[in-house]
Structure formats: C-alpha cells, structure tokens
PDB file of N, CA and C in Angstrom:
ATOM      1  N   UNK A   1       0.822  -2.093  -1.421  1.00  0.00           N
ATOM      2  CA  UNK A   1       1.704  -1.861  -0.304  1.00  0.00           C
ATOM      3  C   UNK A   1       2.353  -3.180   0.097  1.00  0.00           C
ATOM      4  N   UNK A   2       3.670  -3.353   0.259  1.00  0.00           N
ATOM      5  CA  UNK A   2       4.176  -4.351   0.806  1.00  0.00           C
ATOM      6  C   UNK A   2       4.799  -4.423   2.056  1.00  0.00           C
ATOM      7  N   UNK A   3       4.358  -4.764   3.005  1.00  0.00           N
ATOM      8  CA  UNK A   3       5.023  -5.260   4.427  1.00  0.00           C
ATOM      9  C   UNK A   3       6.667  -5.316   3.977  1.00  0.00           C
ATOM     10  N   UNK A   4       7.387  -4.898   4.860  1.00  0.00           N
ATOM     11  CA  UNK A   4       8.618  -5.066   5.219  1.00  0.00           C
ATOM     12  C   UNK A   4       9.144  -5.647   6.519  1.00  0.00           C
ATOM     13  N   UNK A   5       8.728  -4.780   7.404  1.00  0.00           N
ATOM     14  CA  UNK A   5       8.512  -5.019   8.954  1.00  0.00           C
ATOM     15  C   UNK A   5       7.823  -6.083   9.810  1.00  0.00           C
ATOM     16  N   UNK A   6       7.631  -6.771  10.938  1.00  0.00           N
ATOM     17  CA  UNK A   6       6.540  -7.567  11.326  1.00  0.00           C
ATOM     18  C   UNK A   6       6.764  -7.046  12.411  1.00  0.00           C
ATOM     19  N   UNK A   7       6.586  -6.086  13.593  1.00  0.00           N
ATOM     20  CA  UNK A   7       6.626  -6.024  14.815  1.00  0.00           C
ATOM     21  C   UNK A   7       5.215  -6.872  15.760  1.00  0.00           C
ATOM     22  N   UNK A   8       5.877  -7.927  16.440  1.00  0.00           N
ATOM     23  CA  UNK A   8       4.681  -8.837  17.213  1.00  0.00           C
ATOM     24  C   UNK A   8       4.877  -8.296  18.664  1.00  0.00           C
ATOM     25  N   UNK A   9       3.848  -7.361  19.851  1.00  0.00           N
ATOM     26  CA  UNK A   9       4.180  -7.128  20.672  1.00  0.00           C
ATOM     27  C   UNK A   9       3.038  -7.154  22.020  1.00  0.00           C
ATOM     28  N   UNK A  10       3.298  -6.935  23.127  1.00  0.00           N
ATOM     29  CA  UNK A  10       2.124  -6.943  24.100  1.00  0.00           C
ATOM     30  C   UNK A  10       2.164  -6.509  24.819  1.00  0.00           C
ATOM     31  N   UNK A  11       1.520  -6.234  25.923  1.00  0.00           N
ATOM     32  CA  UNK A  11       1.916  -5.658  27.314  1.00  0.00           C
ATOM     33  C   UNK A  11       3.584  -5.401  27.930  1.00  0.00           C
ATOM     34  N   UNK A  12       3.616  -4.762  28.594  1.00  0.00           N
ATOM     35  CA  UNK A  12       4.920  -5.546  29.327  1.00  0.00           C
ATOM     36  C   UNK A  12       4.856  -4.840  30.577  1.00  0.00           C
ATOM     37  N   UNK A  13       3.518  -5.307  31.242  1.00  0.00           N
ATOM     38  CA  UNK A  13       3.043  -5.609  32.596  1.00  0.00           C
ATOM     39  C   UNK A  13       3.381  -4.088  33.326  1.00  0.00           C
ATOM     40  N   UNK A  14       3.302  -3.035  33.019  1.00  0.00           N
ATOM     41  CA  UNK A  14       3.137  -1.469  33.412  1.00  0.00           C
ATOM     42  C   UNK A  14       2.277  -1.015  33.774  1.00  0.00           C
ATOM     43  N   UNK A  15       1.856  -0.595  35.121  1.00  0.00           N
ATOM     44  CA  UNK A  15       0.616  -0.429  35.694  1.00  0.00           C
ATOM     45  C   UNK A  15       0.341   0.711  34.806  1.00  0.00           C
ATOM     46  N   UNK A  16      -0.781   1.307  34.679  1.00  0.00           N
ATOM     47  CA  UNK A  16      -1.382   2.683  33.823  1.00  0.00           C
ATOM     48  C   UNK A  16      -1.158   2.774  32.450  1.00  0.00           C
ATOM     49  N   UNK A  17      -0.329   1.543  31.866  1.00  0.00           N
ATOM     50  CA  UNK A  17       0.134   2.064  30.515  1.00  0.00           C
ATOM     51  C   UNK A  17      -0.831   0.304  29.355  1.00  0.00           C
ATOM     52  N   UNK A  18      -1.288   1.108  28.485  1.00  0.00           N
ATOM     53  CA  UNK A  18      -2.076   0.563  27.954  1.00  0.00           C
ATOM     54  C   UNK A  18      -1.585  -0.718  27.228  1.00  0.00           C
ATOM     55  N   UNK A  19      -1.788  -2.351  27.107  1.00  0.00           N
ATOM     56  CA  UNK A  19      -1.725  -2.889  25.932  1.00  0.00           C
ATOM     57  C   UNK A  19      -0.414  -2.628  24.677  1.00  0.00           C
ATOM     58  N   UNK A  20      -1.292  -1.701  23.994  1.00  0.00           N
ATOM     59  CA  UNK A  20      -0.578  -1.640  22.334  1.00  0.00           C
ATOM     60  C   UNK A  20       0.000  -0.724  22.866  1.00  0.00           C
ATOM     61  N   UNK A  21       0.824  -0.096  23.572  1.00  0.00           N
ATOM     62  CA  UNK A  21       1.931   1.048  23.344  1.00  0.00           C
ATOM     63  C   UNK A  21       3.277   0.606  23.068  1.00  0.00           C
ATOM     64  N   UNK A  22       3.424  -0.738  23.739  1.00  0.00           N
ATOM     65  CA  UNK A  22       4.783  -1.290  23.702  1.00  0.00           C
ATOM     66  C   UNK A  22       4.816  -1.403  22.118  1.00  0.00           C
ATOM     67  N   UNK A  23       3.821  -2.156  21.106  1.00  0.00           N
ATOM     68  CA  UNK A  23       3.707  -2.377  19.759  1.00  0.00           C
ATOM     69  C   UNK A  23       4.003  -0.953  19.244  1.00  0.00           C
ATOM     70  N   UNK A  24       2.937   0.219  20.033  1.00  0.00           N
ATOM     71  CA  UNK A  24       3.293   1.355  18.744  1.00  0.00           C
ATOM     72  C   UNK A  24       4.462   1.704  19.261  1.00  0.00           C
ATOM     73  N   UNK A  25       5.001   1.769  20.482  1.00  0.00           N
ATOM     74  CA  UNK A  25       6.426   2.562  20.218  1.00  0.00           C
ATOM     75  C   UNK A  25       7.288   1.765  19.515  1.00  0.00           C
ATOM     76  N   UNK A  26       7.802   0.438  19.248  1.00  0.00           N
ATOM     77  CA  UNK A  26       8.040  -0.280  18.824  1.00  0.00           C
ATOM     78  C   UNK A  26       8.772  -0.085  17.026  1.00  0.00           C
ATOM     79  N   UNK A  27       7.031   0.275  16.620  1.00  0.00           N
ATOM     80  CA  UNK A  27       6.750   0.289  15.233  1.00  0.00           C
ATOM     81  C   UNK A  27       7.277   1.820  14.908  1.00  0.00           C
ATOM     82  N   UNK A  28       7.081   2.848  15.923  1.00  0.00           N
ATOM     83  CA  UNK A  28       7.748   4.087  15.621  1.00  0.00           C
ATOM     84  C   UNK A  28       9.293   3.646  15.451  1.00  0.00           C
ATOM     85  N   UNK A  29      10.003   3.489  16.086  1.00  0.00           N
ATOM     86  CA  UNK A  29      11.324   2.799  16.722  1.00  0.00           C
ATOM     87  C   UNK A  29      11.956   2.654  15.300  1.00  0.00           C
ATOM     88  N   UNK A  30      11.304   1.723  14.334  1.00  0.00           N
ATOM     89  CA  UNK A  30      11.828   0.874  13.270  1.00  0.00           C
ATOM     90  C   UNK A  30      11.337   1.464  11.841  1.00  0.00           C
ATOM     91  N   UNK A  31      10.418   2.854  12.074  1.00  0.00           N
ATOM     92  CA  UNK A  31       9.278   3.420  10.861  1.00  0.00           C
ATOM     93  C   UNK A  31       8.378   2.412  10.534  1.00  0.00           C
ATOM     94  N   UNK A  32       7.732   1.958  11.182  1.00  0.00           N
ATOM     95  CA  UNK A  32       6.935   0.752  10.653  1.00  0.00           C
ATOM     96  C   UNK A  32       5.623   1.074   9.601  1.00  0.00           C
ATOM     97  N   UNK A  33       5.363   0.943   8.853  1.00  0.00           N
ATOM     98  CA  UNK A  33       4.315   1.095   7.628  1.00  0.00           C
ATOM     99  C   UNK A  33       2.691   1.065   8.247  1.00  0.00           C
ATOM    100  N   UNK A  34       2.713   0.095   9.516  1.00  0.00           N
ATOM    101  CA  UNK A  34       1.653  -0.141   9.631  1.00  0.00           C
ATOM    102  C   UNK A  34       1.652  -0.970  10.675  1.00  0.00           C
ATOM    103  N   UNK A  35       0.583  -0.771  11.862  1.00  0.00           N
ATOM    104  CA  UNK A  35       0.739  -1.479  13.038  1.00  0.00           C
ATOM    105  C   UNK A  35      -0.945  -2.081  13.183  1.00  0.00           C
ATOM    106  N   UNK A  36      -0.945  -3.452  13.269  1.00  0.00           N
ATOM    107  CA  UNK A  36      -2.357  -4.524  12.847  1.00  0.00           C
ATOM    108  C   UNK A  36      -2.859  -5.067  14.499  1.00  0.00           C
ATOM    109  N   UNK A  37      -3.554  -4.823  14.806  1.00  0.00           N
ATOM    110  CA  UNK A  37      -4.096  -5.163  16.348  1.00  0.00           C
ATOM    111  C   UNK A  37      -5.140  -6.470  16.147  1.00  0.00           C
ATOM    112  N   UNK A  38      -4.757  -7.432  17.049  1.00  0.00           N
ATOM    113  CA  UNK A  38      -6.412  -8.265  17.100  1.00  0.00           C
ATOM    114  C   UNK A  38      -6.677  -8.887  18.517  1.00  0.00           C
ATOM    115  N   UNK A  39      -8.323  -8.401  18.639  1.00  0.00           N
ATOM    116  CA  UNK A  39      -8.095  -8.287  20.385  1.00  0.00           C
ATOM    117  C   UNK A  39      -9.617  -9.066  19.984  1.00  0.00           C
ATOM    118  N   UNK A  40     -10.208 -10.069  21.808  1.00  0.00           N
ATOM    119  CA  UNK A  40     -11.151 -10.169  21.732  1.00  0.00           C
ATOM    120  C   UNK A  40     -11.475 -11.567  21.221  1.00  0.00           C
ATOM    121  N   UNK A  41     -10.427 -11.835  20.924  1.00  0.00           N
ATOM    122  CA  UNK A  41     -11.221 -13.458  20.050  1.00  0.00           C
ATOM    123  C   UNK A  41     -11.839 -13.320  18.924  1.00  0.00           C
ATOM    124  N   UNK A  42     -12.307 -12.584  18.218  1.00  0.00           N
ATOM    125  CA  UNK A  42     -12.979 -11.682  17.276  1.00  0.00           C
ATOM    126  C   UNK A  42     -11.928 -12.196  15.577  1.00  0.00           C
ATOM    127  N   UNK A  43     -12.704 -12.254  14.860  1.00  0.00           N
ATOM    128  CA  UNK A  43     -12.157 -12.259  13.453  1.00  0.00           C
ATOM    129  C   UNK A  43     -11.951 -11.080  12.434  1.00  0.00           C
ATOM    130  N   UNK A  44     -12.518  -9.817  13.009  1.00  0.00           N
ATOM    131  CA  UNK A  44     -12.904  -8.667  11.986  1.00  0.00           C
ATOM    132  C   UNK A  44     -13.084  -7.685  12.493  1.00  0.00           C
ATOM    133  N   UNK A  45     -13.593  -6.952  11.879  1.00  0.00           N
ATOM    134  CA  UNK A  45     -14.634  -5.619  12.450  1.00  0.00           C
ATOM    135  C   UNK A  45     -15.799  -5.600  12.100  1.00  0.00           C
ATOM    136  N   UNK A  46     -16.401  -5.600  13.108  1.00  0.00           N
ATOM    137  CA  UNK A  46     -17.691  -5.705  13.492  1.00  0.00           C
ATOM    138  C   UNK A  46     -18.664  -4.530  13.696  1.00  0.00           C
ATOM    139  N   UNK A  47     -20.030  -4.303  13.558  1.00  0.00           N
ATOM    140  CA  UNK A  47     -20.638  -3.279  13.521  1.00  0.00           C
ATOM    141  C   UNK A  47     -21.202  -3.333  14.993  1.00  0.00           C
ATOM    142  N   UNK A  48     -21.118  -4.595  15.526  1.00  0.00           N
ATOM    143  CA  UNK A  48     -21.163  -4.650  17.276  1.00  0.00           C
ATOM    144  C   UNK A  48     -20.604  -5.275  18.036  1.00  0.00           C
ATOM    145  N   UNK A  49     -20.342  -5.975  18.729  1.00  0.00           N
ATOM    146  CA  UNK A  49     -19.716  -7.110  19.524  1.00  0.00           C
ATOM    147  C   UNK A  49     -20.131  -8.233  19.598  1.00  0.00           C
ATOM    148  N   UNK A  50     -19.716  -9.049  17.921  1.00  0.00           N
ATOM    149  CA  UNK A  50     -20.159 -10.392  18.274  1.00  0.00           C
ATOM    150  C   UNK A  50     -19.806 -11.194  19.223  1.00  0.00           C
ATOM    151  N   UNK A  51     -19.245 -10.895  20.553  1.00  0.00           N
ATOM    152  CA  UNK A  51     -18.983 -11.904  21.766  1.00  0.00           C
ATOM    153  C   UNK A  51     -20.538 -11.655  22.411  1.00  0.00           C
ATOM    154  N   UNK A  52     -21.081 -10.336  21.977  1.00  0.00           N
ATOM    155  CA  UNK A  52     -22.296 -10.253  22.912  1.00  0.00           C
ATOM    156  C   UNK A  52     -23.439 -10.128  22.121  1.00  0.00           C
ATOM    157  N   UNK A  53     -23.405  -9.857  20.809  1.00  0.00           N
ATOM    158  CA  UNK A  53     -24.420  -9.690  19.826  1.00  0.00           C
ATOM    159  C   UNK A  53     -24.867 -10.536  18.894  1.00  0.00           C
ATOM    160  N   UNK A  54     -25.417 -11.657  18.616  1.00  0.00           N
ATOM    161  CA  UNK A  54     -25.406 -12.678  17.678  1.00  0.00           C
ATOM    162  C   UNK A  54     -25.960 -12.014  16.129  1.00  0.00           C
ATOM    163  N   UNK A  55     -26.444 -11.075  16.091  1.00  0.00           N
ATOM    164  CA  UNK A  55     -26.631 -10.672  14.626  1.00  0.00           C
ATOM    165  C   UNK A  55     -25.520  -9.551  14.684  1.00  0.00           C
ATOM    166  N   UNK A  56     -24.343  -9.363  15.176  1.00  0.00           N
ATOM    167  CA  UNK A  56     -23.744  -8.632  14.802  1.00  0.00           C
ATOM    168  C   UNK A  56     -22.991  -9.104  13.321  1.00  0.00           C
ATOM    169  N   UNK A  57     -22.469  -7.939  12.791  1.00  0.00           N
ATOM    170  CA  UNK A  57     -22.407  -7.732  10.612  1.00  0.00           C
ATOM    171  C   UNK A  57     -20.742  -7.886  10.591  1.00  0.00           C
ATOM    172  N   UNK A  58     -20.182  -8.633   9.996  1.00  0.00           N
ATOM    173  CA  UNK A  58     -18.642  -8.324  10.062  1.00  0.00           C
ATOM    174  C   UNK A  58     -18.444  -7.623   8.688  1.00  0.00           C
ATOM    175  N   UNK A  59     -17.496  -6.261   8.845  1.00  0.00           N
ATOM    176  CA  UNK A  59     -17.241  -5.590   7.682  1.00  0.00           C
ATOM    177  C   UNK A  59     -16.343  -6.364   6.666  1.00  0.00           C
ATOM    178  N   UNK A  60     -16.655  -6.815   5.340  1.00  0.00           N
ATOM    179  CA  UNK A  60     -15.569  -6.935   4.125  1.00  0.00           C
ATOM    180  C   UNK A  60     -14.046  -6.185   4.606  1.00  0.00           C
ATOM    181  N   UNK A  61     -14.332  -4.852   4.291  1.00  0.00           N
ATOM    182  CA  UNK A  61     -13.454  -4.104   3.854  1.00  0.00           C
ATOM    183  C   UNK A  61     -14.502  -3.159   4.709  1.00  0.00           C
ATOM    184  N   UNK A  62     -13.238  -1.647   5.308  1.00  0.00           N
ATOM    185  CA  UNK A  62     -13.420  -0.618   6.184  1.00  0.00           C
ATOM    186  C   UNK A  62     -12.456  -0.056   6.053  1.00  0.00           C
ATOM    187  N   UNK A  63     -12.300   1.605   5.933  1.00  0.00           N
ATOM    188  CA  UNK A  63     -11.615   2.592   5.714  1.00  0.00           C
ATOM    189  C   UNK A  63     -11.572   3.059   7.230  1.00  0.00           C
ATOM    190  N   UNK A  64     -10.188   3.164   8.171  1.00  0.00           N
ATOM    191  CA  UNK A  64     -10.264   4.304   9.179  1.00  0.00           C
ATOM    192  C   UNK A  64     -11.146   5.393   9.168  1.00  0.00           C
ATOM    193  N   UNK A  65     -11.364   6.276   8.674  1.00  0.00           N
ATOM    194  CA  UNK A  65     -12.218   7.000   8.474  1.00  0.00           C
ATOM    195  C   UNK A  65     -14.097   7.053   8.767  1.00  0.00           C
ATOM    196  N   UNK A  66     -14.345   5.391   8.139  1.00  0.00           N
ATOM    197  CA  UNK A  66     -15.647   4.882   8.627  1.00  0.00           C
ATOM    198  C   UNK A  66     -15.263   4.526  10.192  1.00  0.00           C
ATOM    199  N   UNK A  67     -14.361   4.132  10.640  1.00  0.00           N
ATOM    200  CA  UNK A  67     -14.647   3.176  11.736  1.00  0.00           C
ATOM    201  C   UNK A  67     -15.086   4.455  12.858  1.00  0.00           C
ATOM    202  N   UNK A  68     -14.218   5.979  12.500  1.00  0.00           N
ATOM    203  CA  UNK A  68     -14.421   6.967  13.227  1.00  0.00           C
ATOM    204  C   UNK A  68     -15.636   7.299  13.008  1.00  0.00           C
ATOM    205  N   UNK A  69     -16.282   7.373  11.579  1.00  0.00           N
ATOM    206  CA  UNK A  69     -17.556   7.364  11.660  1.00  0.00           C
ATOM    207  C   UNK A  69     -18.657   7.507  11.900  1.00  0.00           C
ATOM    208  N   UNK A  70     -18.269   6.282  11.873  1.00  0.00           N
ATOM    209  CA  UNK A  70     -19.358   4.894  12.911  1.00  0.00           C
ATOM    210  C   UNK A  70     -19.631   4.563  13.877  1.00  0.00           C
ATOM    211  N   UNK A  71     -18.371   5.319  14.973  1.00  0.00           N
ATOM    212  CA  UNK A  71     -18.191   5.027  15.863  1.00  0.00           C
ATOM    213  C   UNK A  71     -18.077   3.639  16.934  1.00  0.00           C
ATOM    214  N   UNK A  72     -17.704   2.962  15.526  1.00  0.00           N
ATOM    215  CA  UNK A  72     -16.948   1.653  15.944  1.00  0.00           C
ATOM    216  C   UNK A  72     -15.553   1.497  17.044  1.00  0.00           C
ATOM    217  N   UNK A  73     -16.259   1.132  18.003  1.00  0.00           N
ATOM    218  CA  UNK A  73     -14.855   0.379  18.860  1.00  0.00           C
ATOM    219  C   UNK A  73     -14.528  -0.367  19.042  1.00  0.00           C
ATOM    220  N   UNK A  74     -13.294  -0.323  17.925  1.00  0.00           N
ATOM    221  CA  UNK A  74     -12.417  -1.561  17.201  1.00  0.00           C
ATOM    222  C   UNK A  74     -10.844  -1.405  18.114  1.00  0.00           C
ATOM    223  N   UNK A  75     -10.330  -0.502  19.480  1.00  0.00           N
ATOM    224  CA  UNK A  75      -9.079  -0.136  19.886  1.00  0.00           C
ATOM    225  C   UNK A  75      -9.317   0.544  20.828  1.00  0.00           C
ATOM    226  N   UNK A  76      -8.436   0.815  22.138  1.00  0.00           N
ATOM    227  CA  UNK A  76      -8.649   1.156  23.426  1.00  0.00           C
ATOM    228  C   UNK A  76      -8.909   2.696  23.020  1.00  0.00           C
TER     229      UNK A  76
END
C-alpha cells in the first residue's frame, strides 16, 4: 500500500466533539486510505498502559481485528 495523502490534524477546540473527528472528517473529505493516530506519549500498542504499567508488552505487528479482540484501548 502506498500513502498518497498525509492529513495532520487536532482538535479545533469544540466543546462535546472529540479529538480525531476534525482528522477523520478531514480524511473522508479527500478519500484518505488511512487515518494513523498517536496519543499518550506512547510508542505502539500496548497490551496495557505503559504510562502506568511497567511490564506492559508492546505489539510488533496487530491486526484491527485483535485490538477489538483484546479489547485493547488504543482510541477514544
């Protein structure tokens, strides 16, 4: 798969309205391939919260599918 697109986006200070919406409407806007989040200070995905877990596991590689899973919360 090759990137075409780069949409970089954030808040834009809307009481009730979440973070990443400005990004996903954004990425709808333009058909974007794929919209990449990184929240937390965090390097990965994690099987817990290494800000609070010191043996938490960072995943290689993860399929959407596992993260539902797993019930990993990796997004609001």
């Amino acid at each position: 798969m090759t990137i075409k697109r780069i949409v970089v986006g954030g808040g834009n200070g809307q009481p009730f309205i979440a973070d990443d919406y400005l990004s996903v409407q954004r990425a709808l806007d333009i058909n974007a391939d794929v919209v990449l989040m990184a929240k937390n200070g965090v390097t990965g995905v994690y099987d817990k919260d290494p800000n609070q877990c010191e043996d938490a596991r960072r995943y290689k590689t993860i399929t959407f599918n596992e993260v539902i899973e797993r019930h990993l919360e990796v997004a609001d």
